[in-house]
PDB file of N, CA and C in Angstrom:
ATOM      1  N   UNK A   1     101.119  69.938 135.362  1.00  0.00           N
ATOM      2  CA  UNK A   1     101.592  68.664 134.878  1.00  0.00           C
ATOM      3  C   UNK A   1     102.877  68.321 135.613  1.00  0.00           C
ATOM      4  N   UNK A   2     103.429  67.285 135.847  1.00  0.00           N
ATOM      5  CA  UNK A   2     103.982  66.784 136.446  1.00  0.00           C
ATOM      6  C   UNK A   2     104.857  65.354 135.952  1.00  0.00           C
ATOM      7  N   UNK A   3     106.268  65.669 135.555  1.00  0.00           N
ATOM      8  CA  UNK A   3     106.792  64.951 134.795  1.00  0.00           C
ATOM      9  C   UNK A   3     107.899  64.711 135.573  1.00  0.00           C
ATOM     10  N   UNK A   4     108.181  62.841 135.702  1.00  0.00           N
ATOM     11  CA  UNK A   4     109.462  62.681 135.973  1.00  0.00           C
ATOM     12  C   UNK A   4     110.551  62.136 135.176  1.00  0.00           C
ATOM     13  N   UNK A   5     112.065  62.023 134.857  1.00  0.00           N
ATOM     14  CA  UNK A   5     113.049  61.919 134.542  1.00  0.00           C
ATOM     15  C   UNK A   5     113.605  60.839 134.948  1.00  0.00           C
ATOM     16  N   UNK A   6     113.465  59.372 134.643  1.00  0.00           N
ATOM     17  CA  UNK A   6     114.367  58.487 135.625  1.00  0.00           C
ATOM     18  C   UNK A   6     115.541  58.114 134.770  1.00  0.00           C
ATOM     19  N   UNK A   7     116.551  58.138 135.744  1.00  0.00           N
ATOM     20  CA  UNK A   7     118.050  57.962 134.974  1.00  0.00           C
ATOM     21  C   UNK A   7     118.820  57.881 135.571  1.00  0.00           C
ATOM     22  N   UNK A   8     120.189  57.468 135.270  1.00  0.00           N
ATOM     23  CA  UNK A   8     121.467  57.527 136.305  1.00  0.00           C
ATOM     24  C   UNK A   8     122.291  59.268 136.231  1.00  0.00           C
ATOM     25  N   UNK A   9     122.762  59.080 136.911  1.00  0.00           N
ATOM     26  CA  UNK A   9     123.573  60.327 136.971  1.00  0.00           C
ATOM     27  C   UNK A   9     124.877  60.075 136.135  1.00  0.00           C
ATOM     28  N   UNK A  10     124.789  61.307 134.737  1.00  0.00           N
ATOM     29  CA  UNK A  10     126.419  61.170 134.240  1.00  0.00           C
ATOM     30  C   UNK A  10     125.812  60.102 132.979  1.00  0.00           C
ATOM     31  N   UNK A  11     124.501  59.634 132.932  1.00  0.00           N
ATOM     32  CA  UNK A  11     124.093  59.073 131.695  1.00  0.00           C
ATOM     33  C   UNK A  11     123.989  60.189 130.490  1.00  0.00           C
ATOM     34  N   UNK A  12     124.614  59.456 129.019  1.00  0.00           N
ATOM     35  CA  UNK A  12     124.768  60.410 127.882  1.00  0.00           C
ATOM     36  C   UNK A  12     123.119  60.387 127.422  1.00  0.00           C
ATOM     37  N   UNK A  13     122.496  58.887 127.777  1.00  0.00           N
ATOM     38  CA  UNK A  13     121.580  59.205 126.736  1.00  0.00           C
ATOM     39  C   UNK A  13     120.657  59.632 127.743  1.00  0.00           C
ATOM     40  N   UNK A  14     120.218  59.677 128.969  1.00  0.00           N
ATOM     41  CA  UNK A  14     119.397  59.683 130.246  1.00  0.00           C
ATOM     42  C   UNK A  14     119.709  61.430 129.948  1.00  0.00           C
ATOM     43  N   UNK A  15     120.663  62.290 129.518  1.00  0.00           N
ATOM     44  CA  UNK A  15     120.702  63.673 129.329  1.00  0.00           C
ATOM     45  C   UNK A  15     119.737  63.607 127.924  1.00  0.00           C
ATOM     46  N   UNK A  16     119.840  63.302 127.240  1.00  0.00           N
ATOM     47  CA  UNK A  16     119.763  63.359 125.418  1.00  0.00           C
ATOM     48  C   UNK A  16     118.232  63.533 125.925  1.00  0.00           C
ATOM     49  N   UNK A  17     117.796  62.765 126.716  1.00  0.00           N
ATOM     50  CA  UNK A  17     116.221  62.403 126.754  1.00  0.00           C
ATOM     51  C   UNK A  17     115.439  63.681 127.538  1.00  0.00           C
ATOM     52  N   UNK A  18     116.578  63.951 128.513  1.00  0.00           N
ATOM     53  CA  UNK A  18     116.087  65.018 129.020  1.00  0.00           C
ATOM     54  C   UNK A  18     116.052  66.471 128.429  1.00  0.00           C
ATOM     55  N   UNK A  19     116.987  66.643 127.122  1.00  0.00           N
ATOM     56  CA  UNK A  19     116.931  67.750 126.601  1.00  0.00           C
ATOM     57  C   UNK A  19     115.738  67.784 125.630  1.00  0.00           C
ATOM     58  N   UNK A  20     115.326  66.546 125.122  1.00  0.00           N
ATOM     59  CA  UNK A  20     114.518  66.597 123.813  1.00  0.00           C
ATOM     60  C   UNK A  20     112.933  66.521 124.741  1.00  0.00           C
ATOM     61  N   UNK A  21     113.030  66.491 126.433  1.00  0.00           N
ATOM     62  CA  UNK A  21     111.935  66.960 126.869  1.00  0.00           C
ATOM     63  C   UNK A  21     111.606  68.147 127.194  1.00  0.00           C
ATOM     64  N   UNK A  22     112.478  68.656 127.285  1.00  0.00           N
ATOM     65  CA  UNK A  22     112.147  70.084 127.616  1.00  0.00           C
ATOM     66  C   UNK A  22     112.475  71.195 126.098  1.00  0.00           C
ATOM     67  N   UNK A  23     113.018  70.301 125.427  1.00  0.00           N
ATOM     68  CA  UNK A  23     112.900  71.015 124.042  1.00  0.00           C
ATOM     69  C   UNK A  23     111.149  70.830 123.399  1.00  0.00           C
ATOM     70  N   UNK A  24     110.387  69.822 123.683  1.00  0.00           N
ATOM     71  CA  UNK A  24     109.092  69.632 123.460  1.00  0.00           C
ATOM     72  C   UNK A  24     108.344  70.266 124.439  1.00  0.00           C
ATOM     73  N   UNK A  25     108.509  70.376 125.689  1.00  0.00           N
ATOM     74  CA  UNK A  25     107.764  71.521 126.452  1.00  0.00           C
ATOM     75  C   UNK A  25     107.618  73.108 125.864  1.00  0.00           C
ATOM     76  N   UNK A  26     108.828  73.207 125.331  1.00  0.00           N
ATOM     77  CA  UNK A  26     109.290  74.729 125.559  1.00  0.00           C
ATOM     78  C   UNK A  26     108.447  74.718 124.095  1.00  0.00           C
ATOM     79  N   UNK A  27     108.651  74.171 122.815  1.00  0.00           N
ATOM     80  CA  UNK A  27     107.458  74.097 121.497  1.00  0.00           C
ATOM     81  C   UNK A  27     106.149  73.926 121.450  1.00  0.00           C
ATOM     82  N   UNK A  28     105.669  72.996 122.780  1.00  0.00           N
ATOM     83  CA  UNK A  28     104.448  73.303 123.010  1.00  0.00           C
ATOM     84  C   UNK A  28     103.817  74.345 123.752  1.00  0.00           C
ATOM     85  N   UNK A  29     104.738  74.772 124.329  1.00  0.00           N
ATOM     86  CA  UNK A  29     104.356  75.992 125.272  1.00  0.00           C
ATOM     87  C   UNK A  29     103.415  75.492 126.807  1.00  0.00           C
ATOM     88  N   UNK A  30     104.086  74.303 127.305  1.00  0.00           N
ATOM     89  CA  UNK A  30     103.653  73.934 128.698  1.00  0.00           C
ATOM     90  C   UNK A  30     104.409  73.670 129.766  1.00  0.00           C
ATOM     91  N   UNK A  31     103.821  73.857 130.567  1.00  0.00           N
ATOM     92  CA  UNK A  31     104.776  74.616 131.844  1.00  0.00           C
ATOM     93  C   UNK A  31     104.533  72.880 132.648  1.00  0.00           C
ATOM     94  N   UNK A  32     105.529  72.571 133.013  1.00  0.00           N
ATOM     95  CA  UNK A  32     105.684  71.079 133.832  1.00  0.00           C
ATOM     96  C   UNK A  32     106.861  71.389 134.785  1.00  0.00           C
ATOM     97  N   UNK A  33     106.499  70.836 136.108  1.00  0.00           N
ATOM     98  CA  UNK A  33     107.476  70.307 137.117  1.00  0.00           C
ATOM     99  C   UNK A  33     108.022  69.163 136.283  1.00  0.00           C
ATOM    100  N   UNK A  34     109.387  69.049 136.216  1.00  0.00           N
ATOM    101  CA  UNK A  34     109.918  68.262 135.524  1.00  0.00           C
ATOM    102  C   UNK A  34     111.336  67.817 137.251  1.00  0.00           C
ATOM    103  N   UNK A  35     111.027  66.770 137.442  1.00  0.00           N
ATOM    104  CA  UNK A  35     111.594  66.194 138.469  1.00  0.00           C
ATOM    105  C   UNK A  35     112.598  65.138 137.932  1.00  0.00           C
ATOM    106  N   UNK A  36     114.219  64.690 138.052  1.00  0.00           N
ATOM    107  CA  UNK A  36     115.259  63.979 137.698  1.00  0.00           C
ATOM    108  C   UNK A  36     115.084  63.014 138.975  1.00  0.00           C
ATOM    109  N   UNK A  37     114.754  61.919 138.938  1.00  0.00           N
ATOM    110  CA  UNK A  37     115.035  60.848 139.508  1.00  0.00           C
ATOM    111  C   UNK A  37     116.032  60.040 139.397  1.00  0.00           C
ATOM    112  N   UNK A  38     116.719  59.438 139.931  1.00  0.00           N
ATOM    113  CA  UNK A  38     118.000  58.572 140.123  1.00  0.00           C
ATOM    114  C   UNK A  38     118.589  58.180 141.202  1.00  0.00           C
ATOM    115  N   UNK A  39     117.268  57.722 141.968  1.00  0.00           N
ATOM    116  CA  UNK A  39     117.687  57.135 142.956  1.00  0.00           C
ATOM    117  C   UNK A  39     116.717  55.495 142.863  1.00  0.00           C
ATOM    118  N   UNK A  40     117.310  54.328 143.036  1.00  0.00           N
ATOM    119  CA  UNK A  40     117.114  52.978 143.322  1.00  0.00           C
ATOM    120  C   UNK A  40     115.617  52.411 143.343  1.00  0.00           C
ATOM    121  N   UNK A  41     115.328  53.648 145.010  1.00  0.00           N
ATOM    122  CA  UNK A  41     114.152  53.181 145.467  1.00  0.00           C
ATOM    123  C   UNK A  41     112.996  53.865 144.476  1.00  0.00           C
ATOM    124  N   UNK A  42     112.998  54.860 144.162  1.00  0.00           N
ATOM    125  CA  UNK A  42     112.334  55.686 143.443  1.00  0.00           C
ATOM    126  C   UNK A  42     112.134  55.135 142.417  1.00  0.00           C
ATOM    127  N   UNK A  43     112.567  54.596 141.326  1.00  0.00           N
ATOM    128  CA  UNK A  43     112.664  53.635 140.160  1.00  0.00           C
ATOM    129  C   UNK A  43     111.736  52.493 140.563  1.00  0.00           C
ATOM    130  N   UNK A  44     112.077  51.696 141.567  1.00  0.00           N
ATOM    131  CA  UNK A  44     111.381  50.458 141.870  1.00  0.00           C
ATOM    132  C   UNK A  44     110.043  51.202 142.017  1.00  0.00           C
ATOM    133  N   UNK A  45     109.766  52.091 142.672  1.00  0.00           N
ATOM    134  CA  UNK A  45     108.227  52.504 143.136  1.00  0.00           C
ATOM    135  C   UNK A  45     107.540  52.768 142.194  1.00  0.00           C
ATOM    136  N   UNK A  46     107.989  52.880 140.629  1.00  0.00           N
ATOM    137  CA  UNK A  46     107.548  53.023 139.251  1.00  0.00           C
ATOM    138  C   UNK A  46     107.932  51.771 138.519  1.00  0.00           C
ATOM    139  N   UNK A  47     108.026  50.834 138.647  1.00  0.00           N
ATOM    140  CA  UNK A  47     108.283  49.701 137.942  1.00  0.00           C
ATOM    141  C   UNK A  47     109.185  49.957 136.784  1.00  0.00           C
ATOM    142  N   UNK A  48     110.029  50.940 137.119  1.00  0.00           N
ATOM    143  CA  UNK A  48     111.169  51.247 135.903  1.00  0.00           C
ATOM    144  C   UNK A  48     112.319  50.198 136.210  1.00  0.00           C
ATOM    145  N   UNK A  49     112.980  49.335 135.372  1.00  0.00           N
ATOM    146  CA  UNK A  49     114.331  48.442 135.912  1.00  0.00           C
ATOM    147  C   UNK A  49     115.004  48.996 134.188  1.00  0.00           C
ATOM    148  N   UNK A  50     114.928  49.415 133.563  1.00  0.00           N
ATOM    149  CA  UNK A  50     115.339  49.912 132.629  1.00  0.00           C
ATOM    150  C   UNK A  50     115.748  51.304 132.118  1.00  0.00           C
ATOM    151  N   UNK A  51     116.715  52.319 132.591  1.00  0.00           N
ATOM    152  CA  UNK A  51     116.847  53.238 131.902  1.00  0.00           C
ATOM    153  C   UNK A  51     116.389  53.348 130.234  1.00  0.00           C
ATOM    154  N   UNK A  52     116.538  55.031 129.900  1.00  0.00           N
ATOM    155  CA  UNK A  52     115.640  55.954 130.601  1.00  0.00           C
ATOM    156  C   UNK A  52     114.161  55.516 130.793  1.00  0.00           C
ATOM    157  N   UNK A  53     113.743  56.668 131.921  1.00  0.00           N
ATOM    158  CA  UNK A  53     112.201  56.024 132.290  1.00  0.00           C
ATOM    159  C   UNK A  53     111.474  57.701 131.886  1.00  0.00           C
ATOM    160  N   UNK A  54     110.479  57.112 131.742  1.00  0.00           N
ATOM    161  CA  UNK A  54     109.970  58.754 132.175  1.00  0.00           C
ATOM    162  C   UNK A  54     108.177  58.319 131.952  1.00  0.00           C
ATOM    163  N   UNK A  55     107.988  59.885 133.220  1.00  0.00           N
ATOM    164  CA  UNK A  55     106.703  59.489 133.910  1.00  0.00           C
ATOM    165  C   UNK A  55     106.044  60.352 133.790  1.00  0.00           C
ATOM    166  N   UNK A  56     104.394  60.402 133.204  1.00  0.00           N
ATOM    167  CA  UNK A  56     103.683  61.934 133.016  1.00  0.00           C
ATOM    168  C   UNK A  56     102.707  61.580 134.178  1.00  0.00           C
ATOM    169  N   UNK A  57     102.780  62.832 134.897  1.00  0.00           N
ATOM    170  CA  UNK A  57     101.100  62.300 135.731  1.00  0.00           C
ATOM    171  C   UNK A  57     101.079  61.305 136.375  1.00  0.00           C
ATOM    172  N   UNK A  58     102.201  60.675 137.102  1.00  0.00           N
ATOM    173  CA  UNK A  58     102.083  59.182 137.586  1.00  0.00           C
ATOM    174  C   UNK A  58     102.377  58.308 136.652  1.00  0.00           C
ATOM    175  N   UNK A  59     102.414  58.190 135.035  1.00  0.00           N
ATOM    176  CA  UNK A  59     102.171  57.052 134.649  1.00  0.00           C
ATOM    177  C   UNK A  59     103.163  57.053 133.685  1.00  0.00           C
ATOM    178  N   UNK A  60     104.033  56.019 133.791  1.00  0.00           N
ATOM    179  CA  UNK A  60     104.709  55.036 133.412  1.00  0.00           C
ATOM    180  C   UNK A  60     104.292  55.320 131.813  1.00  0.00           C
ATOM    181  N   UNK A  61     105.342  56.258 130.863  1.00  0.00           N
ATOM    182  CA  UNK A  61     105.229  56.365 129.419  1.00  0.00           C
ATOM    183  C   UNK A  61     106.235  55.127 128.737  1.00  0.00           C
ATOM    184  N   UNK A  62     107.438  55.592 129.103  1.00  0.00           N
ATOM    185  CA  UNK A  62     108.514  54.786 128.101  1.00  0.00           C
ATOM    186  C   UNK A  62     109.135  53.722 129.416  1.00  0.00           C
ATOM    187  N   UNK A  63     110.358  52.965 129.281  1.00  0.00           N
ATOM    188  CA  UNK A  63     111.122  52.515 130.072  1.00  0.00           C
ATOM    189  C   UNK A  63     112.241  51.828 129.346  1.00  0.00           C
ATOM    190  N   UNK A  64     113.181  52.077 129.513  1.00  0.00           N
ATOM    191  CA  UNK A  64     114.430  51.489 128.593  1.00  0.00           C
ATOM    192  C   UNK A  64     114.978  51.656 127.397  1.00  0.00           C
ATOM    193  N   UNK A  65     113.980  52.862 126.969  1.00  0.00           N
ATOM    194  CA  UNK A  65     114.806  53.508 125.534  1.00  0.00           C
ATOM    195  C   UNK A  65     114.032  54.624 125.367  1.00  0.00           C
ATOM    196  N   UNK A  66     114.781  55.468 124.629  1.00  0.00           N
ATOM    197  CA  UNK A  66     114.260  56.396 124.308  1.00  0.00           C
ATOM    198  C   UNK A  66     113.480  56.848 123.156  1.00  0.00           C
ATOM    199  N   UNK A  67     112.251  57.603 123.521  1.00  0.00           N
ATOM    200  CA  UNK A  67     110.959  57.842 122.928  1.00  0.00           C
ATOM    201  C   UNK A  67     111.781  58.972 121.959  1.00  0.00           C
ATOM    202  N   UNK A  68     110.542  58.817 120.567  1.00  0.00           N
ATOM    203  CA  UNK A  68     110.898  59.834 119.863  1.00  0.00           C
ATOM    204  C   UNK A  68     110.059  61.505 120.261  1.00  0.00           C
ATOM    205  N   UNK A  69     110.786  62.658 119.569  1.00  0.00           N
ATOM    206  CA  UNK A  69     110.588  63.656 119.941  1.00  0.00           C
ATOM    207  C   UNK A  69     108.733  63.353 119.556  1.00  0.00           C
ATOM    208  N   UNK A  70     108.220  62.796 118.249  1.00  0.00           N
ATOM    209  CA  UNK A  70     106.687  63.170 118.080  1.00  0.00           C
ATOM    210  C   UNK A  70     106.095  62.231 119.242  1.00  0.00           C
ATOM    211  N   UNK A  71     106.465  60.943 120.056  1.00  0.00           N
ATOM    212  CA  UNK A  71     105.688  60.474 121.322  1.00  0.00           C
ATOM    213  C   UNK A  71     105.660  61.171 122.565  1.00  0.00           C
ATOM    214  N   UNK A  72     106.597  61.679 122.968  1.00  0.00           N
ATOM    215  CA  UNK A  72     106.672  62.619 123.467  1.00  0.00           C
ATOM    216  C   UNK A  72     105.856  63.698 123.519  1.00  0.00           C
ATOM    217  N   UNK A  73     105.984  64.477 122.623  1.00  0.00           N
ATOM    218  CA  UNK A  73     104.319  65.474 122.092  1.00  0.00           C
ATOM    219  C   UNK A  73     103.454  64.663 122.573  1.00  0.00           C
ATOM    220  N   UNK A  74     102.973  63.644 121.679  1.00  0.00           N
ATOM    221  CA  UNK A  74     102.013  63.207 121.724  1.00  0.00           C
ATOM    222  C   UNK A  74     101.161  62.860 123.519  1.00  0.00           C
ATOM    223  N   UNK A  75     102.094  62.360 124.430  1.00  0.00           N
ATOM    224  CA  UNK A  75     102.370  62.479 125.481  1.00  0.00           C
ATOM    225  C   UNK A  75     101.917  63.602 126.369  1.00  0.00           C
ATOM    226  N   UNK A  76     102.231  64.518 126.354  1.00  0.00           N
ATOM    227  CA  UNK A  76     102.214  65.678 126.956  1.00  0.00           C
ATOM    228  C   UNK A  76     100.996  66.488 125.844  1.00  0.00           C
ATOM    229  N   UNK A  77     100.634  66.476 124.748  1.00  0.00           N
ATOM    230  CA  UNK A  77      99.195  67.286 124.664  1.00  0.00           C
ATOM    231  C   UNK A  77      98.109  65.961 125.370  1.00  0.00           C
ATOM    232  N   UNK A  78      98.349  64.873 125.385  1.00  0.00           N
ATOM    233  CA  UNK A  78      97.167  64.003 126.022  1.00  0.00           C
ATOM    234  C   UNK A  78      97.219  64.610 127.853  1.00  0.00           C
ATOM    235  N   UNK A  79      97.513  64.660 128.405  1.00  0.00           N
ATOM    236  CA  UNK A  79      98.307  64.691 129.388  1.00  0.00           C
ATOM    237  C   UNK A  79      97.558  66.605 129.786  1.00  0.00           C
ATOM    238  N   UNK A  80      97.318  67.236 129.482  1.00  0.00           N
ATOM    239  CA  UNK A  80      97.345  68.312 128.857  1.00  0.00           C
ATOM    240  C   UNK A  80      96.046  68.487 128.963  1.00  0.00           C
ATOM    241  N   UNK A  81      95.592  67.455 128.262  1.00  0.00           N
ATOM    242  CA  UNK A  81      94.362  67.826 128.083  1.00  0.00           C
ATOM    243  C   UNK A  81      93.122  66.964 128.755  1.00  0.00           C
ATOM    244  N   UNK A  82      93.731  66.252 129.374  1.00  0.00           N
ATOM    245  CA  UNK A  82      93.324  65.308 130.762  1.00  0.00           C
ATOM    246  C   UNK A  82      93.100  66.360 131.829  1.00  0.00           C
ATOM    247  N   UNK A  83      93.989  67.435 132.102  1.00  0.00           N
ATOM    248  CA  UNK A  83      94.690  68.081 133.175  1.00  0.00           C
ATOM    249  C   UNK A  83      93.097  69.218 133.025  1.00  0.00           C
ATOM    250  N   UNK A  84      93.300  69.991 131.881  1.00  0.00           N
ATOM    251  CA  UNK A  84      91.838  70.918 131.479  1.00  0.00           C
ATOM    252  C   UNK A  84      91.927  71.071 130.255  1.00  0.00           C
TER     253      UNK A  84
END
């Protein structure tokens, strides 16, 4: 699986989002490349113009606020189980 992080650098809540993802990895027990994006072009190439972004598999979950810890789950067992 393959998860990205879009955010600025030195963002409070762009961290917050990133801890409560890998706090839901580590409870589900799945192993993800988890990649921090924050760069310009990279954002545009995902149609993110809104912090935080975040991306499972290519695809465009949230954009501009942050998801709760159960979408998230929800997220990543679909995702999961797409994968095998």
């Amino acid at each position: 699986m393959e998860i990205k992080l879009l955010g600025a650098k030195g963002c409070k809540v762009c961290q917050g989002l990133e801890q409560t993802l890998f706090d839901v990895l580590a409870e589900l027990g799945v192993a993800a490349a988890v990649d921090k994006i924050d760069g310009v072009d990279d954002m545009v190439r995902y149609d993110v113009f809104a912090l935080p972004g975040l991306v499972v598999n290519g695809q465009v979950k949230v954009s501009g606020r942050v998801p709760s810890k159960h979408e998230i789950a929800i997220w990543i067992k679909d995702a999961s189980n797409a994968v095998g």
